[in-house]
Protein backbone atom coordinates (compact mmCIF):
# COMPACT_ATOMS: atom_id res chain seq x y z
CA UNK A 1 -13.33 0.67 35.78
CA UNK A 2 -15.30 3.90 34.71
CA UNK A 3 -14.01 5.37 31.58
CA UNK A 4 -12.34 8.63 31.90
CA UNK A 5 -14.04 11.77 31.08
CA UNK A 6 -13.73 14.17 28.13
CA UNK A 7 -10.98 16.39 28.30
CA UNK A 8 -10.14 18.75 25.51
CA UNK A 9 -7.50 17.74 23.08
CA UNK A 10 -5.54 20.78 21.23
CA UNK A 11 -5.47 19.30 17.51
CA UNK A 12 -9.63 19.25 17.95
CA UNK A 13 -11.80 21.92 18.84
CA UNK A 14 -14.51 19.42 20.59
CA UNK A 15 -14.31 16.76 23.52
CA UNK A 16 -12.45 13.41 22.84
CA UNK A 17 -13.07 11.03 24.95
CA UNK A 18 -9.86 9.27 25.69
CA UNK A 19 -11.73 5.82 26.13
CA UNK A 20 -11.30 5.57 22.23
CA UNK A 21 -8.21 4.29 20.92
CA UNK A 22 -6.02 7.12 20.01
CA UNK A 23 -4.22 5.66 16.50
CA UNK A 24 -8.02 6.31 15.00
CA UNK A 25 -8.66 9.50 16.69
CA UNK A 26 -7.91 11.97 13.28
CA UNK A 27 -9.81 9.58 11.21
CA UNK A 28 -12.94 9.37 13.21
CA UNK A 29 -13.00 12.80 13.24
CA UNK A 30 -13.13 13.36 10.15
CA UNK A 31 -15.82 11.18 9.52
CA UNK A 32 -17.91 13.18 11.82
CA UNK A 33 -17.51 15.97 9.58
CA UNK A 34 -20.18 16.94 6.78
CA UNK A 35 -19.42 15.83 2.82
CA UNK A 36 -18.81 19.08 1.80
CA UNK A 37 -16.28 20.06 4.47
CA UNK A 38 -14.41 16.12 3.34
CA UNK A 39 -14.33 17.39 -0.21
CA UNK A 40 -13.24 20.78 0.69
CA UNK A 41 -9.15 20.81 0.70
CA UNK A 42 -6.80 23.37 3.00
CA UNK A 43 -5.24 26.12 0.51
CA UNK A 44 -2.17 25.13 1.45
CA UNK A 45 -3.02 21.32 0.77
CA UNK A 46 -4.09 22.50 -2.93
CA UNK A 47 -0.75 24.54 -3.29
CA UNK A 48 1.49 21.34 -2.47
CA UNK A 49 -0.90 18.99 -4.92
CA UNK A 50 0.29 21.69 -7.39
CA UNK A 51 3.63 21.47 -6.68
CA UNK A 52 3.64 18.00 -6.81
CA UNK A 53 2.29 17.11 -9.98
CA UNK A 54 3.78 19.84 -11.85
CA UNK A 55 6.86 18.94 -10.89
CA UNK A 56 6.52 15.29 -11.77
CA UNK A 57 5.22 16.03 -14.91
CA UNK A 58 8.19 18.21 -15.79
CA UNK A 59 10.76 15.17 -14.90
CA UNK A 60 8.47 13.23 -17.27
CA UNK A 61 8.72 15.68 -20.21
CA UNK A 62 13.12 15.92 -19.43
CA UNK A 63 13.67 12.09 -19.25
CA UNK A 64 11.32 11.50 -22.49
CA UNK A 65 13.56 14.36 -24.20
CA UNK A 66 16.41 12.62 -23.03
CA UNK A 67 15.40 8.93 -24.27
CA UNK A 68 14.50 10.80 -27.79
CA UNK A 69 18.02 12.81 -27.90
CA UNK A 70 19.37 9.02 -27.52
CA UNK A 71 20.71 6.26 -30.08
CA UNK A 72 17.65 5.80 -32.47
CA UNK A 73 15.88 2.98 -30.94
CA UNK A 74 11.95 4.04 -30.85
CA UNK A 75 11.49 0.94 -28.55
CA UNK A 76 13.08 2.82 -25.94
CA UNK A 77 10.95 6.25 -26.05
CA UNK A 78 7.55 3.84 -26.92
CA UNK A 79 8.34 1.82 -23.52
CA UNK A 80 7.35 5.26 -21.45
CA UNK A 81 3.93 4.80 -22.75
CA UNK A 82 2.64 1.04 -22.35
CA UNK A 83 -0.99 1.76 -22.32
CA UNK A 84 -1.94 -1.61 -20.85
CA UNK A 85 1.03 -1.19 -18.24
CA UNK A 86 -0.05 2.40 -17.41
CA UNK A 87 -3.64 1.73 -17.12
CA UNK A 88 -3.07 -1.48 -15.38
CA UNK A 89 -0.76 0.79 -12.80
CA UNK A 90 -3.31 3.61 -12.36
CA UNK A 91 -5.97 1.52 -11.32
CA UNK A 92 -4.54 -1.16 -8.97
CA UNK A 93 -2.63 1.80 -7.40
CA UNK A 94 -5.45 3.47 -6.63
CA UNK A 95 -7.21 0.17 -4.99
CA UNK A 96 -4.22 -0.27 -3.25
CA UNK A 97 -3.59 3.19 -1.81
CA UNK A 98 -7.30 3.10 -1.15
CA UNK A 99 -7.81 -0.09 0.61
CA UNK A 100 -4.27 -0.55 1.53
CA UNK A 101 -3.85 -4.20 -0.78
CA UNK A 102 -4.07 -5.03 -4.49
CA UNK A 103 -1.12 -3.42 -6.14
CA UNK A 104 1.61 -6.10 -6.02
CA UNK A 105 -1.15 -9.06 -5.60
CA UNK A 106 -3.36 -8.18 -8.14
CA UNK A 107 -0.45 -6.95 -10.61
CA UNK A 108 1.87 -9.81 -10.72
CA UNK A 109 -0.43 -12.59 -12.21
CA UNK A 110 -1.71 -9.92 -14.06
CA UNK A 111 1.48 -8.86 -15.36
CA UNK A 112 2.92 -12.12 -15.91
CA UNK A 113 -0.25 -13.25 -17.93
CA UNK A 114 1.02 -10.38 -20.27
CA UNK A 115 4.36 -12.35 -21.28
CA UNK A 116 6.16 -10.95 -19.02
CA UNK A 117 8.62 -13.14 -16.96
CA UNK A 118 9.17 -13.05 -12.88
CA UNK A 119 12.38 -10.97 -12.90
CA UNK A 120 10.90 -8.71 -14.84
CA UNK A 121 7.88 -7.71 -12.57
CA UNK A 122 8.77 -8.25 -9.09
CA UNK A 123 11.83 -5.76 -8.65
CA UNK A 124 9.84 -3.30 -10.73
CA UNK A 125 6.96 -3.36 -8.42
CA UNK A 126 9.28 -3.35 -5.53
CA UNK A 127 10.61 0.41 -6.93
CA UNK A 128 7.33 1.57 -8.07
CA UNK A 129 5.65 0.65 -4.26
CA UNK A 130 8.52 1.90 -3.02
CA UNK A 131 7.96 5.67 -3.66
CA UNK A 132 4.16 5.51 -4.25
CA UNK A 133 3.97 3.65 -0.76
CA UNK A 134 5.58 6.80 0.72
CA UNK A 135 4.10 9.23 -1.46
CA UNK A 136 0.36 7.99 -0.58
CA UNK A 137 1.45 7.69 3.14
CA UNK A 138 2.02 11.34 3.31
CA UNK A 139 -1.11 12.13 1.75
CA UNK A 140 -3.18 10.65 3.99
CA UNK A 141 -1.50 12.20 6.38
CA UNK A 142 -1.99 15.71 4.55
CA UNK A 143 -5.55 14.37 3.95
CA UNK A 144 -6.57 13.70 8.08
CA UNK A 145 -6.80 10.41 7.03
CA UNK A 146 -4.05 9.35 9.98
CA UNK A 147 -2.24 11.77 12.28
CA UNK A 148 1.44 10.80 11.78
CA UNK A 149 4.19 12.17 13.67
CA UNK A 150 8.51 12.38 12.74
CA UNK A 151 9.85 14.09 16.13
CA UNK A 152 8.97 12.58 19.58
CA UNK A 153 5.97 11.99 21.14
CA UNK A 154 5.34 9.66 18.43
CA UNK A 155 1.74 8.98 17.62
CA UNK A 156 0.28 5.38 17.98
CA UNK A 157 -0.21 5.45 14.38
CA UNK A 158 3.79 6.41 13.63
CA UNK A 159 4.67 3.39 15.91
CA UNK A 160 2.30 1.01 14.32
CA UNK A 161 4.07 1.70 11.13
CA UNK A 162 8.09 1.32 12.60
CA UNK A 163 6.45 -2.23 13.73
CA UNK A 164 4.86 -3.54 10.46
CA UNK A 165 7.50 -2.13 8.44
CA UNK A 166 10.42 -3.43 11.34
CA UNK A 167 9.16 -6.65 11.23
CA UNK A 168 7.70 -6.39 7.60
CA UNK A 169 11.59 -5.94 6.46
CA UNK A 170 13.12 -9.04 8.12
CA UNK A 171 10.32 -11.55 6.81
CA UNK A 172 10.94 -9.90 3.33
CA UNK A 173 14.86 -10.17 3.40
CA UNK A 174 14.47 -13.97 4.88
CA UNK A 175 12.18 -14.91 2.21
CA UNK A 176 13.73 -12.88 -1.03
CA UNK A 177 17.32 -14.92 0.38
CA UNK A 178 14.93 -18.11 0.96
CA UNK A 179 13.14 -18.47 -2.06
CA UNK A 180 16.63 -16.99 -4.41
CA UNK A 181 19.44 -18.50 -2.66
CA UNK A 182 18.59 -21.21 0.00
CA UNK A 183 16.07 -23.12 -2.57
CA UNK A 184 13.88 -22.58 -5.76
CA UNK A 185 10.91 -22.44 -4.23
CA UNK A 186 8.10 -23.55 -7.27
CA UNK A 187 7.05 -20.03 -8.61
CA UNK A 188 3.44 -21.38 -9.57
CA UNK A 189 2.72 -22.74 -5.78
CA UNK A 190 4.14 -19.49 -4.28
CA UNK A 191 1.53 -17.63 -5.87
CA UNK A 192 -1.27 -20.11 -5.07
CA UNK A 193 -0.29 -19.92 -1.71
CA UNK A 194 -0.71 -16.05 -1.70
CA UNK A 195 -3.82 -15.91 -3.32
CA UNK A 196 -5.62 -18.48 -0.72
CA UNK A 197 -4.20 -16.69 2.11
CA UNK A 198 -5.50 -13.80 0.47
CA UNK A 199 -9.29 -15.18 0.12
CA UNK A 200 -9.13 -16.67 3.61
CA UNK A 201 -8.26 -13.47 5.43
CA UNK A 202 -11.10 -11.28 2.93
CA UNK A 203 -13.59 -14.11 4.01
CA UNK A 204 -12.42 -13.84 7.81
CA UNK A 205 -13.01 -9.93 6.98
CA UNK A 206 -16.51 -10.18 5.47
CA UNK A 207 -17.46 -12.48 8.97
CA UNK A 208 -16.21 -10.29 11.30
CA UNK A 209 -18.90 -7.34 9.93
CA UNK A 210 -21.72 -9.75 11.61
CA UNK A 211 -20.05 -10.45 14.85
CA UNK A 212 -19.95 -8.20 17.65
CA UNK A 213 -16.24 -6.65 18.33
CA UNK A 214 -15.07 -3.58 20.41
CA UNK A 215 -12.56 -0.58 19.36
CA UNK A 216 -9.94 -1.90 21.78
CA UNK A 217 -6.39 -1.44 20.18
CA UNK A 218 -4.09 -4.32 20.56
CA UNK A 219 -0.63 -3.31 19.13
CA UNK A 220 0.77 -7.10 20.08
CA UNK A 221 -1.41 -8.74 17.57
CA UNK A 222 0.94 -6.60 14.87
CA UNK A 223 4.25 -8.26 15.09
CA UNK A 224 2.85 -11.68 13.73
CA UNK A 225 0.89 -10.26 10.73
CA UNK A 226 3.72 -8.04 9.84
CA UNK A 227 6.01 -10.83 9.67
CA UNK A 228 3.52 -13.04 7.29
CA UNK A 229 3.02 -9.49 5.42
CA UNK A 230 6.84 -9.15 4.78
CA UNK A 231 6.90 -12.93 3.95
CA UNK A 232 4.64 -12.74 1.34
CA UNK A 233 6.32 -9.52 -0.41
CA UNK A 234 9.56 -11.26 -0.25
CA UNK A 235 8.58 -14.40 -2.30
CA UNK A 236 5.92 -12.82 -4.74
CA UNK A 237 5.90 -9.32 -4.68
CA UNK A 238 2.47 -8.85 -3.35
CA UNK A 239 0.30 -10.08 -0.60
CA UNK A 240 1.81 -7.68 1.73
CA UNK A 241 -1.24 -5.21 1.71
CA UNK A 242 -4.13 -7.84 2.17
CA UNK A 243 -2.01 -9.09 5.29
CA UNK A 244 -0.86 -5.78 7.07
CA UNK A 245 -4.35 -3.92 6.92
CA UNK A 246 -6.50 -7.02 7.18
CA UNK A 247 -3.92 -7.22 10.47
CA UNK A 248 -4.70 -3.82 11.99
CA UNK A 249 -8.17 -4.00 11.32
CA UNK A 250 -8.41 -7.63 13.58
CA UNK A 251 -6.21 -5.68 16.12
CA UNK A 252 -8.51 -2.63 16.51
CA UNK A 253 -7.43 -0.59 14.05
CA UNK A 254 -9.77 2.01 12.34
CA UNK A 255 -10.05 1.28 8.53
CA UNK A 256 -9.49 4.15 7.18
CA UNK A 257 -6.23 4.48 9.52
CA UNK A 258 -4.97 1.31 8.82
CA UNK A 259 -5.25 1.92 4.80
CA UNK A 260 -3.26 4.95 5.83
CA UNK A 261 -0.58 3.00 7.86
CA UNK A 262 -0.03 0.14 5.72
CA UNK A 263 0.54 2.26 2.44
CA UNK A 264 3.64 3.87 4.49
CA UNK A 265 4.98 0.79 6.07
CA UNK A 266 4.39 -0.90 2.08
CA UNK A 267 6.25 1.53 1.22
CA UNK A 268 9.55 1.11 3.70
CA UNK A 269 9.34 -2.42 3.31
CA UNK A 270 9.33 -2.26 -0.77
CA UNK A 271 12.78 0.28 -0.48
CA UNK A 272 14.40 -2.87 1.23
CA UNK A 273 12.94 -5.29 -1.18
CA UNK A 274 14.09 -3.31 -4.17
CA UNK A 275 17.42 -2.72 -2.80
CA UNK A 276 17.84 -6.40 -2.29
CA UNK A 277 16.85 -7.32 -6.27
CA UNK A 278 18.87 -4.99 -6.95
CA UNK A 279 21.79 -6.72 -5.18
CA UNK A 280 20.49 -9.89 -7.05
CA UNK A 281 20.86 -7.57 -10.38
CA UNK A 282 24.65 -6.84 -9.15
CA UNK A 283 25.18 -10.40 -8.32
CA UNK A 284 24.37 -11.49 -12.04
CA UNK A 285 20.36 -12.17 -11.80
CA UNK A 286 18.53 -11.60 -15.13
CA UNK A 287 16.57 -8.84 -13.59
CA UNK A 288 14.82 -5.91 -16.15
CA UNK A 289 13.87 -2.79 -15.40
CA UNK A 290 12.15 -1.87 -18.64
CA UNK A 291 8.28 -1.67 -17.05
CA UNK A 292 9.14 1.04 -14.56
CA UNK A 293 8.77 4.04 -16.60
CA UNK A 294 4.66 2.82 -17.50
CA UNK A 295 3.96 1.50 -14.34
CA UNK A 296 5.06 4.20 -12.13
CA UNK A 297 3.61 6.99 -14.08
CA UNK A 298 0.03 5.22 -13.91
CA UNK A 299 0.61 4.40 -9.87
CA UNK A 300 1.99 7.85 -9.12
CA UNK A 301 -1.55 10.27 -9.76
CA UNK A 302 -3.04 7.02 -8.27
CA UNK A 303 -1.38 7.48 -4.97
CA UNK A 304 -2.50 10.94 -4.97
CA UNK A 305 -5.82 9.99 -6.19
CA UNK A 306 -6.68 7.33 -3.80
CA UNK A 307 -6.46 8.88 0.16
CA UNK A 308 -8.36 11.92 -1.43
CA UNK A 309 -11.11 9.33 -1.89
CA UNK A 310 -10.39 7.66 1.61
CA UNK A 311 -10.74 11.34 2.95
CA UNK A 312 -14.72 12.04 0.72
CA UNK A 313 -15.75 8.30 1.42
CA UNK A 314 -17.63 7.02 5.00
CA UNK A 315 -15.63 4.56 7.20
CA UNK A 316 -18.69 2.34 6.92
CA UNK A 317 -17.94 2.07 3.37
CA UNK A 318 -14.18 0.97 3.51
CA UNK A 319 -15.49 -1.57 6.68
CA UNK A 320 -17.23 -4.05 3.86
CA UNK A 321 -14.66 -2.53 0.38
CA UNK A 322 -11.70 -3.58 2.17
CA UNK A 323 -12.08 -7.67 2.89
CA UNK A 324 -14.82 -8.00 -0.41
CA UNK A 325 -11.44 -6.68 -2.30
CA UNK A 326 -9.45 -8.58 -0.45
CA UNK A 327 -11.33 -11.55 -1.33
CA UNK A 328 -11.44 -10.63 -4.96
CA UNK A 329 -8.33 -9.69 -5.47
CA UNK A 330 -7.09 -13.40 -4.00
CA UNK A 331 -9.89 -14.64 -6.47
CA UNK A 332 -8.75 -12.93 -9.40
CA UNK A 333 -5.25 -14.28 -8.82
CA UNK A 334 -6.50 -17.64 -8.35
CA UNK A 335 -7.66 -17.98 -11.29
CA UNK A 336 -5.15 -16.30 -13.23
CA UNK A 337 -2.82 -18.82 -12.09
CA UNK A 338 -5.59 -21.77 -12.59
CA UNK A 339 -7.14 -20.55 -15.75
């Protein structure tokens, strides 16, 4: 079957040629334009950035006023500002949003290697993914990065999210109810378990650069990785990223639009995880918030950060980045939890 000729698609000024899958369409695009035109940002995108940050920063400056005008307990206004917390944040954040993996994976051993216990991570990164997930999902969207779509015809990319974070949800509310109610499940071989799958799928990654492999899209191949994906956040908080873009890429997906897609779906699946701990809290579970107000601040200008850099960087790049950090971040885990 001959492929079908150019025709002349209205949100692009040159030829497509339909024979290329159109969930990567905005993304290769993009790539074909020069450096300086990726670095250069729309007005209006510049104007919103603006908005954005200034506005967050103001919130900042009212809820730090608030915790000051408070009962005199300077634990409470020095728990804003954990520098490890914050920095820790920031920079997995902007791997994740980036690469679409690493926050809750990399985070949890890391956090937990701090003194801090289980219930006292997980929900938190479940909030924090939550709104940074969305947040970074728009971006790239803002950025060209992905071409999303919220009235009908929805794009392939829009679709490919509603089935990661679809079936994403019910593997994460089967697992959280597994692992919390059904049975303890071991907290130390739940994690080991995560960061080998985590290592096999980067090394899987790294081998599939040096075999040959077409730009077919197979949507099908989804439904089973989002379904591991939303079985992994559900027991650890992490290994959903890793999973989900990993996923896409093995099903045809372009990497930059699959880093795109998975920090949206992460971020729909992570309101229904953190609505569930927080059922948990309800219910009586020793669950602590206290980390949120470091963490977040550090992810939020990270998910802003990171599909700006998705936009300036090559797709060749982000073709070897994304399984070599997958593999480390499984790695680093690994021996966090074996150190």
């Amino acid at each position: 079957m001959s492929n079908p000729s150019p025709e002349t698609d209205p949100a692009f000024p040159e030829p497509v040629d339909y024979a290329e899958p159109a969930i990567d369409r905005a993304a290769r695009r993009l790539d074909e334009k020069p450096i300086g035109d990726r670095v250069r940002l729309r007005r209006r995108t510049r104007r919103r950035l603006t908005l954005l940050v200034t506005g967050y920063l103001v919130v900042l400056a009212a809820s730090v006023l608030v915790v000051d005008d408070g009962p005199a307990d300077s634990r409470s206004v020095r728990a804003l500002f954990l520098p490890g917390v914050f920095l820790a944040g920031f920079v997995f954040e902007t791997l994740d949003s980036a690469s679409g993996m690493g926050f809750g994976t990399s985070l949890t051993p890391l956090l937990l290697s701090f003194g801090y216990a289980p219930l006292e991570v997980v929900p938190v990164l479940f909030v924090t993914e939550t709104v940074t997930g969305l947040l970074a999902g728009a971006l790239h969207h803002e950025f060209e990065n992905v071409q999303f779509s919220v009235t009908p015809p929805l794009t392939d990319a829009t679709r490919a999210v509603a089935l990661l974070a679809g079936v994403g949800i019910l593997g994460t509310l089967a697992s959280i109810g597994f692992a919390y109610l059904v049975v303890e499940l071991p907290e130390r071989a739940i994690e080991i378990y995560v960061a080998l799958l985590v290592i096999a799928m980067g090394v899987i990654g790294l081998l599939r650069q040096f075999l040959p492999s077409d730009v077919i899209y197979r949507p099908r191949r989804l439904a089973g990785f989002a379904l591991l994906a939303g079985i992994n956040k559900g027991i650890s908080g992490g290994g959903y990223g890793p999973i989900a873009t990993l996923g896409q890429i093995y099903a045809g997906v372009y990497e930059k639009t699959a880093t795109a897609i998975t920090s949206l779906a992460e971020g729909m699946v992570s309101l229904v995880g953190a609505l569930a701990y927080f059922g948990l809290f309800l219910g009586g579970f020793p669950i602590e918030y206290g980390l949120f107000p470091s963490l977040f601040t550090g992810a939020f200008f990270a998910a802003i950060v990171a599909p700006y850099l998705v936009r300036v960087l090559p797709g060749r790049v982000l073709e070897y980045l994304i399984p070599l950090y997958a593999f480390a971040i499984g790695a680093f885990a690994l021996l966090q939890l074996t150190g």
